[in-house]
N, C-alpha and C. Protein backbone atom coordinates (compact mmCIF):
# COMPACT_ATOMS: atom_id res chain seq x y z
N UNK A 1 -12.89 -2.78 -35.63
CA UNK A 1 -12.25 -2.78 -34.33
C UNK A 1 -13.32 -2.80 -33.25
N UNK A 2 -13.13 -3.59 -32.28
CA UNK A 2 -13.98 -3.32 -31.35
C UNK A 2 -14.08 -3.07 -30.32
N UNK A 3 -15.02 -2.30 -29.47
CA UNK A 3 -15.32 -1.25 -28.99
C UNK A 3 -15.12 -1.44 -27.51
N UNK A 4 -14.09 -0.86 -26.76
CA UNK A 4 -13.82 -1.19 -25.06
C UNK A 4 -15.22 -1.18 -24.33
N UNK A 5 -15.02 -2.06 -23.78
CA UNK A 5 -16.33 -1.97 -22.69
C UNK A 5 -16.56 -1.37 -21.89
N UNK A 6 -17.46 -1.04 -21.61
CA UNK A 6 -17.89 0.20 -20.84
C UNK A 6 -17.54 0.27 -18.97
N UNK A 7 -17.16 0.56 -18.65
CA UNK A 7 -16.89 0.05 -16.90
C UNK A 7 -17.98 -0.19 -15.95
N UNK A 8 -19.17 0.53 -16.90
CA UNK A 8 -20.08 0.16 -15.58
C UNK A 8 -20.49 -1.70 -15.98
N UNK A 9 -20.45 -2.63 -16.89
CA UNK A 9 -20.58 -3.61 -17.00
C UNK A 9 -19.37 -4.42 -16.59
N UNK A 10 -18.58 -3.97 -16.09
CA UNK A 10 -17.63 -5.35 -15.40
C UNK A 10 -17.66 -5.43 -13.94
N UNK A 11 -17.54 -6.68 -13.51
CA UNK A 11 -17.98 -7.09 -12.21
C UNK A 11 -16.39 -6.88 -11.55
N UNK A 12 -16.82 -6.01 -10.40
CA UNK A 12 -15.52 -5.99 -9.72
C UNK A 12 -15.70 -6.32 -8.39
N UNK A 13 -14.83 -6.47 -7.52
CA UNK A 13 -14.30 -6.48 -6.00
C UNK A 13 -15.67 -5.60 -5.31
N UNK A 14 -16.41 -6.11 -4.15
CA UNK A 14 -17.60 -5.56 -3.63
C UNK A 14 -16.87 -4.24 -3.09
N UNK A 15 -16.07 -4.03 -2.93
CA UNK A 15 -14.88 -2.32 -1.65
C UNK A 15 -15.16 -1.72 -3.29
N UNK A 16 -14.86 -1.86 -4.10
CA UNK A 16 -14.61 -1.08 -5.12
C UNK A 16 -15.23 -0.60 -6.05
N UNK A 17 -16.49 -0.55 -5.69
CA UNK A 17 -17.76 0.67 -6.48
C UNK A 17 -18.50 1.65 -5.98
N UNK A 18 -18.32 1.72 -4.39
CA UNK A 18 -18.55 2.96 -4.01
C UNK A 18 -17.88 4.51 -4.42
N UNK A 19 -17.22 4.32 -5.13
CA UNK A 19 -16.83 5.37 -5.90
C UNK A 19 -16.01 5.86 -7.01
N UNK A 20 -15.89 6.80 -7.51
CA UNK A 20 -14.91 6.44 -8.46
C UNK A 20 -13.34 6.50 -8.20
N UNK A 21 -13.14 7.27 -7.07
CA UNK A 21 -11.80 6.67 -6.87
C UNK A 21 -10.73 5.29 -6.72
N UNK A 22 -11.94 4.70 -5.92
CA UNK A 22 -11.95 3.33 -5.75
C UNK A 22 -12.26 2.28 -7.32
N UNK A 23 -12.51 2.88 -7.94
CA UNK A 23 -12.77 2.07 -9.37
C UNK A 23 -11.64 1.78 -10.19
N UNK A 24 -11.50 3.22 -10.34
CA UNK A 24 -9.78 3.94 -11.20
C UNK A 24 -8.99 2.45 -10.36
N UNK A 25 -8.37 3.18 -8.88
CA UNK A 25 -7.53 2.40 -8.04
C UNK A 25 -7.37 0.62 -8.02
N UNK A 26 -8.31 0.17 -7.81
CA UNK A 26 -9.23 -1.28 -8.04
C UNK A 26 -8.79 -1.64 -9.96
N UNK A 27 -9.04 -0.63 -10.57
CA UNK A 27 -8.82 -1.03 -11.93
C UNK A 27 -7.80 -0.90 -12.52
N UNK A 28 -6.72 -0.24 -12.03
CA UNK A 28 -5.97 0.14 -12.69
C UNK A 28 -4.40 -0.23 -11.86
N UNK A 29 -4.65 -0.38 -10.41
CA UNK A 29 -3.63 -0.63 -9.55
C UNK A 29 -3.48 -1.23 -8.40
N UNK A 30 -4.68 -1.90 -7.91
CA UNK A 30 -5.19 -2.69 -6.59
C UNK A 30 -4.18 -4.26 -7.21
N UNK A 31 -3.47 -4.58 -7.02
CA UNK A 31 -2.92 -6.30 -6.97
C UNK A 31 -2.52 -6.33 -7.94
N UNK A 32 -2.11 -5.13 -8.88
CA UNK A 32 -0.92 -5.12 -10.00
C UNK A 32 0.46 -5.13 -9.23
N UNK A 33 1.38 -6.42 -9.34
CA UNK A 33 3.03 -6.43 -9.29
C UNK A 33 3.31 -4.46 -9.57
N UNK A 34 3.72 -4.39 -8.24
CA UNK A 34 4.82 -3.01 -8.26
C UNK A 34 5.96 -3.84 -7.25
N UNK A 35 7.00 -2.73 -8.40
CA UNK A 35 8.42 -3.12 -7.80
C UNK A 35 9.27 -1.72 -7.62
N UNK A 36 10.25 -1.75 -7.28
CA UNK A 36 11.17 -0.67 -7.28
C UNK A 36 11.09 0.27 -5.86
N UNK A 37 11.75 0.09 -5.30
CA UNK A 37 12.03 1.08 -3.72
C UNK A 37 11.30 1.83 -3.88
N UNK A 38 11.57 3.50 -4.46
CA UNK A 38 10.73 4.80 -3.72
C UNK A 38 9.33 4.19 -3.98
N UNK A 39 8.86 3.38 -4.93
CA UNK A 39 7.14 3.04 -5.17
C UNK A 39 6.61 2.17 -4.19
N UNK A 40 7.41 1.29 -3.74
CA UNK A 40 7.19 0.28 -2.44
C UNK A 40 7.02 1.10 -1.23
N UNK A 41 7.96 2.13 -1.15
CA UNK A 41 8.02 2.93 0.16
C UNK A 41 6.62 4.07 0.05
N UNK A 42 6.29 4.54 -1.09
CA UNK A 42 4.89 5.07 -1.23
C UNK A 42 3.97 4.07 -0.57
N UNK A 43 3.95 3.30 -0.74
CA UNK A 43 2.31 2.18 -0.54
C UNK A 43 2.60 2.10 0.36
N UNK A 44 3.77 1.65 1.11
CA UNK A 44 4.00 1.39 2.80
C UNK A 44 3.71 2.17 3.40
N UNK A 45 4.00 3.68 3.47
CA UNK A 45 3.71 4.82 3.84
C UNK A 45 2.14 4.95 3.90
N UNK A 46 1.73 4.88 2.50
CA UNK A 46 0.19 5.03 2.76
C UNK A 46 -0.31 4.34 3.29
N UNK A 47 -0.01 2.64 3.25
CA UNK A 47 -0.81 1.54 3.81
C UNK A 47 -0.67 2.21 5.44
N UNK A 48 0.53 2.44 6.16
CA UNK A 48 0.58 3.11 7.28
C UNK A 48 -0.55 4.78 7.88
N UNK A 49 -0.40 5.41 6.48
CA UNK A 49 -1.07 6.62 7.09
C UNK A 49 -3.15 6.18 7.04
N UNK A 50 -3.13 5.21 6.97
CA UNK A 50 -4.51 4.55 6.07
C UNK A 50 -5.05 3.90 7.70
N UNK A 51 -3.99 3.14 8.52
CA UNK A 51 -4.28 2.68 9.68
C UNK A 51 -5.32 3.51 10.52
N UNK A 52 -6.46 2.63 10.70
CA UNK A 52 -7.64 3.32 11.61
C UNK A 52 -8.82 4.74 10.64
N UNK A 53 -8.46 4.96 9.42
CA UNK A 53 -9.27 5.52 8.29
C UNK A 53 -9.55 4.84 7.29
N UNK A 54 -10.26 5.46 6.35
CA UNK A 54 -11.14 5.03 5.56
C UNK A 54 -9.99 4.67 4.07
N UNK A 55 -9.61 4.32 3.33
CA UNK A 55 -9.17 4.07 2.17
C UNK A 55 -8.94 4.63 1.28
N UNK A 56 -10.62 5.68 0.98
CA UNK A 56 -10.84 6.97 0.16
C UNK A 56 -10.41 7.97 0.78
N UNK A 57 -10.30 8.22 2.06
CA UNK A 57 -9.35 9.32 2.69
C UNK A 57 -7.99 9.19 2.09
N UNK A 58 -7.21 8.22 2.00
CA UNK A 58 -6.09 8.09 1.68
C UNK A 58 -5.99 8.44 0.35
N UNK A 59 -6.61 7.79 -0.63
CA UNK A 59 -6.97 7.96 -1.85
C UNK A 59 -7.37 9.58 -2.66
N UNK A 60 -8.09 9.86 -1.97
CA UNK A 60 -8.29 11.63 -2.29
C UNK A 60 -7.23 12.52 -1.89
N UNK A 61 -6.45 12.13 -0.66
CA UNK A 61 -4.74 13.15 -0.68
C UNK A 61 -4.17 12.55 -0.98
N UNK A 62 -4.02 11.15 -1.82
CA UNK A 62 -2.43 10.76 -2.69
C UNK A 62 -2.14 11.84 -2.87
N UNK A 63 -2.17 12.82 -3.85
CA UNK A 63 -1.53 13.87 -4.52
C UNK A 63 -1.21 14.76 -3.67
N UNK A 64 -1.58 15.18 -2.70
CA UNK A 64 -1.07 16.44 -1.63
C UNK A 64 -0.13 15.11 -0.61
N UNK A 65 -0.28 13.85 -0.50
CA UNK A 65 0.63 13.43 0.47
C UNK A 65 2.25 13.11 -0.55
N UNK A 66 1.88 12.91 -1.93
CA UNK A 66 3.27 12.91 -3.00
C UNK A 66 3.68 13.87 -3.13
N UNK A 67 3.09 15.37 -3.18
CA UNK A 67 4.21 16.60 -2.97
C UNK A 67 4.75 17.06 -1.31
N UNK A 68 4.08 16.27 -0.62
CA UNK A 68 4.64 16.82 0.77
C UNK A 68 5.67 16.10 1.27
N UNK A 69 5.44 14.56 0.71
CA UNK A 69 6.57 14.00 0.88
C UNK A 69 7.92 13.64 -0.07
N UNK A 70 7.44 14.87 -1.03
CA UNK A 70 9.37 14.55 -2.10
C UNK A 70 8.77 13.52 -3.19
N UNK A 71 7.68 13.41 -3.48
CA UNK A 71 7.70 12.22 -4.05
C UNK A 71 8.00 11.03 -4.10
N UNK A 72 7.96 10.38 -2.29
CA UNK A 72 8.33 9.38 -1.81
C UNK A 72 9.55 9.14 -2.44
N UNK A 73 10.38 10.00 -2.57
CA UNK A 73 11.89 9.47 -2.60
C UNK A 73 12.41 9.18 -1.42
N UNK A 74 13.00 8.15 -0.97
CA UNK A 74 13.41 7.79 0.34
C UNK A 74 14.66 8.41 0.74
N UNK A 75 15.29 8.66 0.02
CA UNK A 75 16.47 9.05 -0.44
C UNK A 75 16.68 10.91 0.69
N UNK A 76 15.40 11.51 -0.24
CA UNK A 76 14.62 12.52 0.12
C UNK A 76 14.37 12.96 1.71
N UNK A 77 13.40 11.79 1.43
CA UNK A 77 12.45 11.75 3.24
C UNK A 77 13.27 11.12 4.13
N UNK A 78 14.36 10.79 4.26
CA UNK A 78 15.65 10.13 5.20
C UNK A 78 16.17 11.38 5.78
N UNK A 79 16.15 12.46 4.39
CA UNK A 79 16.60 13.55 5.29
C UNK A 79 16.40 14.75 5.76
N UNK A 80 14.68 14.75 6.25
CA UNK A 80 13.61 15.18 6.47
C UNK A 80 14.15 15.65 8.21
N UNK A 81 13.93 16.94 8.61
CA UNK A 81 14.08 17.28 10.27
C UNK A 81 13.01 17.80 10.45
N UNK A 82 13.06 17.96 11.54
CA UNK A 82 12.30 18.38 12.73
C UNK A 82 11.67 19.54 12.29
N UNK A 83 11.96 20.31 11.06
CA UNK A 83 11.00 21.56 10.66
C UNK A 83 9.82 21.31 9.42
N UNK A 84 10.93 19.98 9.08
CA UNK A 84 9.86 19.00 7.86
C UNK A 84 8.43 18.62 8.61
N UNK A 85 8.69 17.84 9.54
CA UNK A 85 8.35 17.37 10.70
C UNK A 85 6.86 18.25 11.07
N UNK A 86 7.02 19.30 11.42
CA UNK A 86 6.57 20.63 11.46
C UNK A 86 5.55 20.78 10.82
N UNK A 87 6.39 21.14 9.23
CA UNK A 87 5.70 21.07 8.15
C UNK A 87 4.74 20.61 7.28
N UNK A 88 4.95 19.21 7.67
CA UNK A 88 3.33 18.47 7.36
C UNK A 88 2.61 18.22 8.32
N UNK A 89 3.10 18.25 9.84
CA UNK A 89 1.65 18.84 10.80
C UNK A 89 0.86 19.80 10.38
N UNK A 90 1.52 20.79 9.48
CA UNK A 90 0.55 21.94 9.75
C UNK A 90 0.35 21.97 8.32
N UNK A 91 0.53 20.75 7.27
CA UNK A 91 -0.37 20.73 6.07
C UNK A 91 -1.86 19.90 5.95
N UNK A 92 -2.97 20.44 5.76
CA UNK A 92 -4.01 20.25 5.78
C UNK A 92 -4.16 19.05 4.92
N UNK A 93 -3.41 19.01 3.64
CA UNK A 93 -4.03 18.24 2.83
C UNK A 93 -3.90 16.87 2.85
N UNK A 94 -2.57 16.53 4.07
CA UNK A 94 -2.47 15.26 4.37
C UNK A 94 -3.41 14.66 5.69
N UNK A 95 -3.07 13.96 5.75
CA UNK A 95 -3.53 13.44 7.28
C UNK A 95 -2.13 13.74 8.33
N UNK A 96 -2.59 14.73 9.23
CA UNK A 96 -1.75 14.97 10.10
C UNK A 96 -1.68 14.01 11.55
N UNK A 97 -1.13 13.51 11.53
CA UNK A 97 -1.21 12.24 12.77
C UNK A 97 0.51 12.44 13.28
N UNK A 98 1.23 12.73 14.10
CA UNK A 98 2.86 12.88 14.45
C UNK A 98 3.12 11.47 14.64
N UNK A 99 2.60 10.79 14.72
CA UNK A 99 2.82 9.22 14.99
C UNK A 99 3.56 8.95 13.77
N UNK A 100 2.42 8.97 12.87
CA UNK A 100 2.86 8.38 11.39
C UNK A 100 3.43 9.21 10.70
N UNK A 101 3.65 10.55 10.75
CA UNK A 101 4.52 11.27 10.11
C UNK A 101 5.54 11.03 10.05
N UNK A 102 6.13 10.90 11.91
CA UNK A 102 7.85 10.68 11.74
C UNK A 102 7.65 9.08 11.81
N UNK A 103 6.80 7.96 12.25
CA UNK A 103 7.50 7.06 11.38
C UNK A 103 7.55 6.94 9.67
N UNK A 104 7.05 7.08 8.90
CA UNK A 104 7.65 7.67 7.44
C UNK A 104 8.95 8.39 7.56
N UNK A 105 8.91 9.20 8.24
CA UNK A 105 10.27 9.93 8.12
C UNK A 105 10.97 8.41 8.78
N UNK A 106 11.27 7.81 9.48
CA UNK A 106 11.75 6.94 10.27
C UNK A 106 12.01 5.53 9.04
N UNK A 107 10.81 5.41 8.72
CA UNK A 107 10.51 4.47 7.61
C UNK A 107 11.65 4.62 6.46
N UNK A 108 11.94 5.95 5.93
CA UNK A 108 12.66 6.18 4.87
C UNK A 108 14.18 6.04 5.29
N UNK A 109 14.60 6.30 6.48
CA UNK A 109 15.92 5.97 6.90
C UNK A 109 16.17 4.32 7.21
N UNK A 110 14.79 3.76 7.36
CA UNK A 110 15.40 2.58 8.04
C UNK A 110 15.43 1.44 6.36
N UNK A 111 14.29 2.16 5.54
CA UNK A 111 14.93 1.64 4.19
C UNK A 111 16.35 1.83 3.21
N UNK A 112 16.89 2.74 3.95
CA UNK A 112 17.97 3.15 3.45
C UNK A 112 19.66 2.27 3.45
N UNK A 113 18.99 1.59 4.75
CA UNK A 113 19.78 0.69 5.67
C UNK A 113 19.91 -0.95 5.38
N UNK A 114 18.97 -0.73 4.26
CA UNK A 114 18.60 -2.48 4.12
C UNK A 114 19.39 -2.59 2.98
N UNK A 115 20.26 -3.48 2.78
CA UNK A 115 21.62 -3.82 1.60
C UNK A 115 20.88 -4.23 0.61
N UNK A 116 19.65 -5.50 0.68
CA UNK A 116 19.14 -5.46 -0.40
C UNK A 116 17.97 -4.70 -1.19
N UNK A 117 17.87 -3.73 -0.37
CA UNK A 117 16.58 -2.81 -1.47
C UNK A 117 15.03 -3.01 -0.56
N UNK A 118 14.39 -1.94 -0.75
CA UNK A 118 13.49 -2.35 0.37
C UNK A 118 12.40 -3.39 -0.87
N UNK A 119 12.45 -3.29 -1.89
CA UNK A 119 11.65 -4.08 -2.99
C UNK A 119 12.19 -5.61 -2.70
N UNK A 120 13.03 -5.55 -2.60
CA UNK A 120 13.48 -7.42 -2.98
C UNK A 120 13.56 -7.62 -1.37
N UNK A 121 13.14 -6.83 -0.14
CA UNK A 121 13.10 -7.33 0.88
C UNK A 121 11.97 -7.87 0.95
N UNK A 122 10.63 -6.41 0.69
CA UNK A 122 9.34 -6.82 0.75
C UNK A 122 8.97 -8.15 0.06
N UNK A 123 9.18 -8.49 -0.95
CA UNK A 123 8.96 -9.23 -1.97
C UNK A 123 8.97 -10.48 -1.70
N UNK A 124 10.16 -10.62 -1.20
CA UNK A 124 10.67 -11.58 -0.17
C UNK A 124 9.40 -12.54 0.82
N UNK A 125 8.55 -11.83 0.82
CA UNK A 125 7.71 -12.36 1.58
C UNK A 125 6.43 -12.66 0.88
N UNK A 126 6.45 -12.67 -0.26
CA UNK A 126 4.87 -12.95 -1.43
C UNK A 126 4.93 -14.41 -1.54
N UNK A 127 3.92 -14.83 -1.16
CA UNK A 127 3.98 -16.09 -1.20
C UNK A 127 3.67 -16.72 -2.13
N UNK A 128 4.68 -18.13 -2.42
CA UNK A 128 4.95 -18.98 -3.37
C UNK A 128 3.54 -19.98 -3.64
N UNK A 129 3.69 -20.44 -4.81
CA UNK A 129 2.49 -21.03 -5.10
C UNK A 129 1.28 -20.80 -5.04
N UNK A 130 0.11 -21.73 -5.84
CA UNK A 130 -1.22 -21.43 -5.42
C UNK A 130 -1.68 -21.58 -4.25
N UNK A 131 -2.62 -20.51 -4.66
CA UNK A 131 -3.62 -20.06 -3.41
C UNK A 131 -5.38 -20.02 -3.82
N UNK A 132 -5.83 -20.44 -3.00
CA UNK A 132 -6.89 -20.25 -3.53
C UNK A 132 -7.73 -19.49 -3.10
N UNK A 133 -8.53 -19.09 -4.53
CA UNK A 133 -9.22 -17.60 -5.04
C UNK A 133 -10.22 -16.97 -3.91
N UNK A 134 -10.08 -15.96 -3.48
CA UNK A 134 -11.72 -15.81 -2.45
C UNK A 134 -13.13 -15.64 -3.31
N UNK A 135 -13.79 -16.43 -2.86
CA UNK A 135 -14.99 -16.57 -3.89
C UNK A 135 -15.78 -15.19 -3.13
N UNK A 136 -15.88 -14.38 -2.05
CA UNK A 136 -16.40 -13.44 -1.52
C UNK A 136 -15.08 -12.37 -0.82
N UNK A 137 -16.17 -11.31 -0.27
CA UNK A 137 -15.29 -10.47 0.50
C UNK A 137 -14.80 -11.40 1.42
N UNK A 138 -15.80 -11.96 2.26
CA UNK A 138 -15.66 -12.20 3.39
C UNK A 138 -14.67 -13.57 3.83
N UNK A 139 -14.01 -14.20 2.64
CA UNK A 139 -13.07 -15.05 2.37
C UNK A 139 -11.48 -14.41 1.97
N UNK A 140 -11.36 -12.70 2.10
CA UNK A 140 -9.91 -12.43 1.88
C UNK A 140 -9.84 -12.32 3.41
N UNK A 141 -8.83 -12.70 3.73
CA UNK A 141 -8.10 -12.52 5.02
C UNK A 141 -7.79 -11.00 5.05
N UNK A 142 -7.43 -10.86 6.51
CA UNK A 142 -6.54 -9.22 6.92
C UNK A 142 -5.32 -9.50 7.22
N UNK A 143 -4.94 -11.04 7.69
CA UNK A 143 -3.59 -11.29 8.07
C UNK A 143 -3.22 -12.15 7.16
N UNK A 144 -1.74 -13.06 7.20
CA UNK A 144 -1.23 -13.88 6.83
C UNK A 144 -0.07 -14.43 7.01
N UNK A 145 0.48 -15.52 7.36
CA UNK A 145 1.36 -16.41 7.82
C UNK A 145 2.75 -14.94 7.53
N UNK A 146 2.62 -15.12 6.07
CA UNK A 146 3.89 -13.81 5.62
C UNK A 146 3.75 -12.63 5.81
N UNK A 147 2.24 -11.80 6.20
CA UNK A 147 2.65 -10.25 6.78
C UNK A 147 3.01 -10.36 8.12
N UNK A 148 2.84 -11.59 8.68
CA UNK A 148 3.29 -11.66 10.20
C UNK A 148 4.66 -11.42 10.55
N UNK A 149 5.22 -12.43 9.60
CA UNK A 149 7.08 -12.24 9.61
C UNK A 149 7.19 -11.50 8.95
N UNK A 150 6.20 -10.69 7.85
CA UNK A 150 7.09 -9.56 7.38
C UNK A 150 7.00 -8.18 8.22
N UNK A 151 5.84 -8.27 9.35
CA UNK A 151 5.87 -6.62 9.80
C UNK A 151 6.81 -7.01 10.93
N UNK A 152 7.21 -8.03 11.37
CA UNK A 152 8.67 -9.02 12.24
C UNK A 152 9.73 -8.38 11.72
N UNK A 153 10.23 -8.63 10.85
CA UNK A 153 11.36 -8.20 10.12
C UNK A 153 11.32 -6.83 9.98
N UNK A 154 10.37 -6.44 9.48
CA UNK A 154 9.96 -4.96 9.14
C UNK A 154 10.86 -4.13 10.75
N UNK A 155 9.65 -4.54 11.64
CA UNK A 155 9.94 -4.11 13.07
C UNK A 155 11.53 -3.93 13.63
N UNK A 156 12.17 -5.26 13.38
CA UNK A 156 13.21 -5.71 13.73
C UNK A 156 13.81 -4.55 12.78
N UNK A 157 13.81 -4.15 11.83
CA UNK A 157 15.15 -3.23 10.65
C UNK A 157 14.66 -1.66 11.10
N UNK A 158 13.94 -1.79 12.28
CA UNK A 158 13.77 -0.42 12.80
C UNK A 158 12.16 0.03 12.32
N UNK A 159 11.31 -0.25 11.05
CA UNK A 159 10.24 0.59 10.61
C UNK A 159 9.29 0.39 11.62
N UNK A 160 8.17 1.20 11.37
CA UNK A 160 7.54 1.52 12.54
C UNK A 160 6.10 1.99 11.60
N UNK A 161 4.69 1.35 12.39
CA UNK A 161 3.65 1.34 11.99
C UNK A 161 3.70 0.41 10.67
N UNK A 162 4.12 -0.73 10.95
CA UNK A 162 4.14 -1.67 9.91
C UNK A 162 3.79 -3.27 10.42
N UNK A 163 2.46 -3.38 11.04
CA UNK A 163 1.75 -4.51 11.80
C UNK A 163 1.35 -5.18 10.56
N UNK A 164 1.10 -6.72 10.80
CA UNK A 164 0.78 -7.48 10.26
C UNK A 164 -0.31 -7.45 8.93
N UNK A 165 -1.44 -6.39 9.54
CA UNK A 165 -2.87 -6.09 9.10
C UNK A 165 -2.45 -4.80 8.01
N UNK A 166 -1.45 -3.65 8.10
CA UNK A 166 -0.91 -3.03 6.65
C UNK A 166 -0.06 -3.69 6.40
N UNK A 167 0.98 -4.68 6.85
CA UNK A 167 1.60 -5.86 5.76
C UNK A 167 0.95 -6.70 4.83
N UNK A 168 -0.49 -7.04 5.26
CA UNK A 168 -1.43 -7.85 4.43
C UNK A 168 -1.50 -6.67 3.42
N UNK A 169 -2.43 -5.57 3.61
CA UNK A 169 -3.23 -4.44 2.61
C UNK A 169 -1.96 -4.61 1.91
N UNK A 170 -0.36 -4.50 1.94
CA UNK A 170 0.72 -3.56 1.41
C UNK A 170 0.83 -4.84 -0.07
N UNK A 171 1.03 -6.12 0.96
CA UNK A 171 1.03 -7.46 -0.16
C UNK A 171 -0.24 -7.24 -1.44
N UNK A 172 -1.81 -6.88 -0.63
CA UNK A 172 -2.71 -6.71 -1.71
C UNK A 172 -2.19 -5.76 -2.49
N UNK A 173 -2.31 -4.64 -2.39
CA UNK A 173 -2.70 -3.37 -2.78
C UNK A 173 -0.79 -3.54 -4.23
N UNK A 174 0.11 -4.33 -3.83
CA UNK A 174 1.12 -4.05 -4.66
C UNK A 174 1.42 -5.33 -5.32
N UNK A 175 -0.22 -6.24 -5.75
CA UNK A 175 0.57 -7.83 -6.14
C UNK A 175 1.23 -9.18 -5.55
N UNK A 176 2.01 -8.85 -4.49
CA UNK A 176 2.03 -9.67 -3.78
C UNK A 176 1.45 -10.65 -3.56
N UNK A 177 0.38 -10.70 -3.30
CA UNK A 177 -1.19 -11.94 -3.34
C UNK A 177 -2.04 -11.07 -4.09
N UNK A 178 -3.12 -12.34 -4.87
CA UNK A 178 -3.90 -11.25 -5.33
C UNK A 178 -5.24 -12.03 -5.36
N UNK A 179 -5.90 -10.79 -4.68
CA UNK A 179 -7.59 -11.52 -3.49
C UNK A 179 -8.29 -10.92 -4.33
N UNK A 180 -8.30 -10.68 -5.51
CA UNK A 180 -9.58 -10.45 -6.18
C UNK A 180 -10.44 -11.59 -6.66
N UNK A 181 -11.68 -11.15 -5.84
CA UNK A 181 -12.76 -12.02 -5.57
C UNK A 181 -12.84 -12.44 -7.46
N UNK A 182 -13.32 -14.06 -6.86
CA UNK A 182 -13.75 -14.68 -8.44
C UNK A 182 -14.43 -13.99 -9.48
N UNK A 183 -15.45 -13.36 -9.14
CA UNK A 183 -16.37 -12.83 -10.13
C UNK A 183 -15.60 -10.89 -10.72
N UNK A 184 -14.74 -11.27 -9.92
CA UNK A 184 -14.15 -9.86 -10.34
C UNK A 184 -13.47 -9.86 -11.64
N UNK A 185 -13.56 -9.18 -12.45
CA UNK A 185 -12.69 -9.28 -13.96
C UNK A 185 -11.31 -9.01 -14.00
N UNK A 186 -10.99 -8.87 -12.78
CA UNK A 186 -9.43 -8.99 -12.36
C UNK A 186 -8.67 -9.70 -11.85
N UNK A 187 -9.65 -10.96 -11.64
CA UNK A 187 -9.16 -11.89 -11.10
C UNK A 187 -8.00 -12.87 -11.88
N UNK A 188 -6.86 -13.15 -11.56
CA UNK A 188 -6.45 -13.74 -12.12
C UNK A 188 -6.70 -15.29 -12.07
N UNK A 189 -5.76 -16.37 -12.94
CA UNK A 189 -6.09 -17.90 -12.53
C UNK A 189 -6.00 -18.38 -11.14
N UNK A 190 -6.83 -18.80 -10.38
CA UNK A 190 -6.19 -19.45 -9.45
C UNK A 190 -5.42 -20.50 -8.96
């Protein structure tokens, strides 16, 4: 049988060896297809609480921002008040910002509202056909024709902190497109 390769010999994405969080994440879940509402509404949320910080900030309180928020059940966080509200202002382990708190809280009601699922809405917007591969960093885009109309739509169904630039990250980071640079071992065909 033979023997898994070791991680420090595979060539990955240039963002994704400064640490090991970023390795795990990058290896295990950066532009893997996720589907299903409360998991869509996680990444949206984060892609949102991520706006204007670092990545690994976000990345080191996943776990204190999944017990504060119900486990991104939308279901949950729809019916979140003003003491919830409160409540993760004055939890340390998240990023406390009131902006983005209650839109999440805002976020989870206005997914609640959408007939077809906030998954087959988002989805809705991954674009068809080939694309071709970024041979560097500096060849993935931050925008795109479809996070434009999707943080449009987004906007329009009420969510809030959902601009073009975390519509792009939300498409990377959940499959949607997938910008892993050529030399990356994750790259798929182009």
């Amino acid at each position: 049988m033979e023997r898994p390769r070791s991680t420090d010999d595979l060539q990955r994405c240039g963002w994704a060896t400064s640490a090991p969080e970023y390795v795990t994440y990058h290896d295990e879940e950066w532009g893997t297809p996720l589907s299903g509402d409360d998991a869509l509404y996680e990444r949206l949320t984060l892609e949102a609480f991520q706006s204007g910080l670092s990545w690994i900030t976000i990345l080191r309180k996943r776990p204190a921002f999944r017990a504060a928020f119900a486990g991104f059940e939308i279901e949950v966080v729809a019916e979140f008040t003003d003491d919830d509200v409160a409540r993760l202002m004055a939890d340390a382990g998240i990023v406390r910002n009131r902006a983005k708190v209650t839109a999440a809280v805002a976020n989870a009601r206005a997914a609640l509202a959408v007939p077809e699922g906030l998954s087959e809405l988002l989805w809705s917007f991954a674009p068809s056909g080939p694309r071709p591969r970024p041979r560097t960093l500096a060849d993935v885009p931050a925008t795109s024709a479809e996070s434009v109309a999707m943080a449009k739509e987004l906007k329009r169904r009420g969510f809030r902190f959902v601009g073009p630039t975390t519509g792009y990250a939300l498409m990377q980071a959940t499959g949607m497109v997938d910008d892993h640079v050529a030399t990356c071992f994750r790259a798929g065909p182009a």
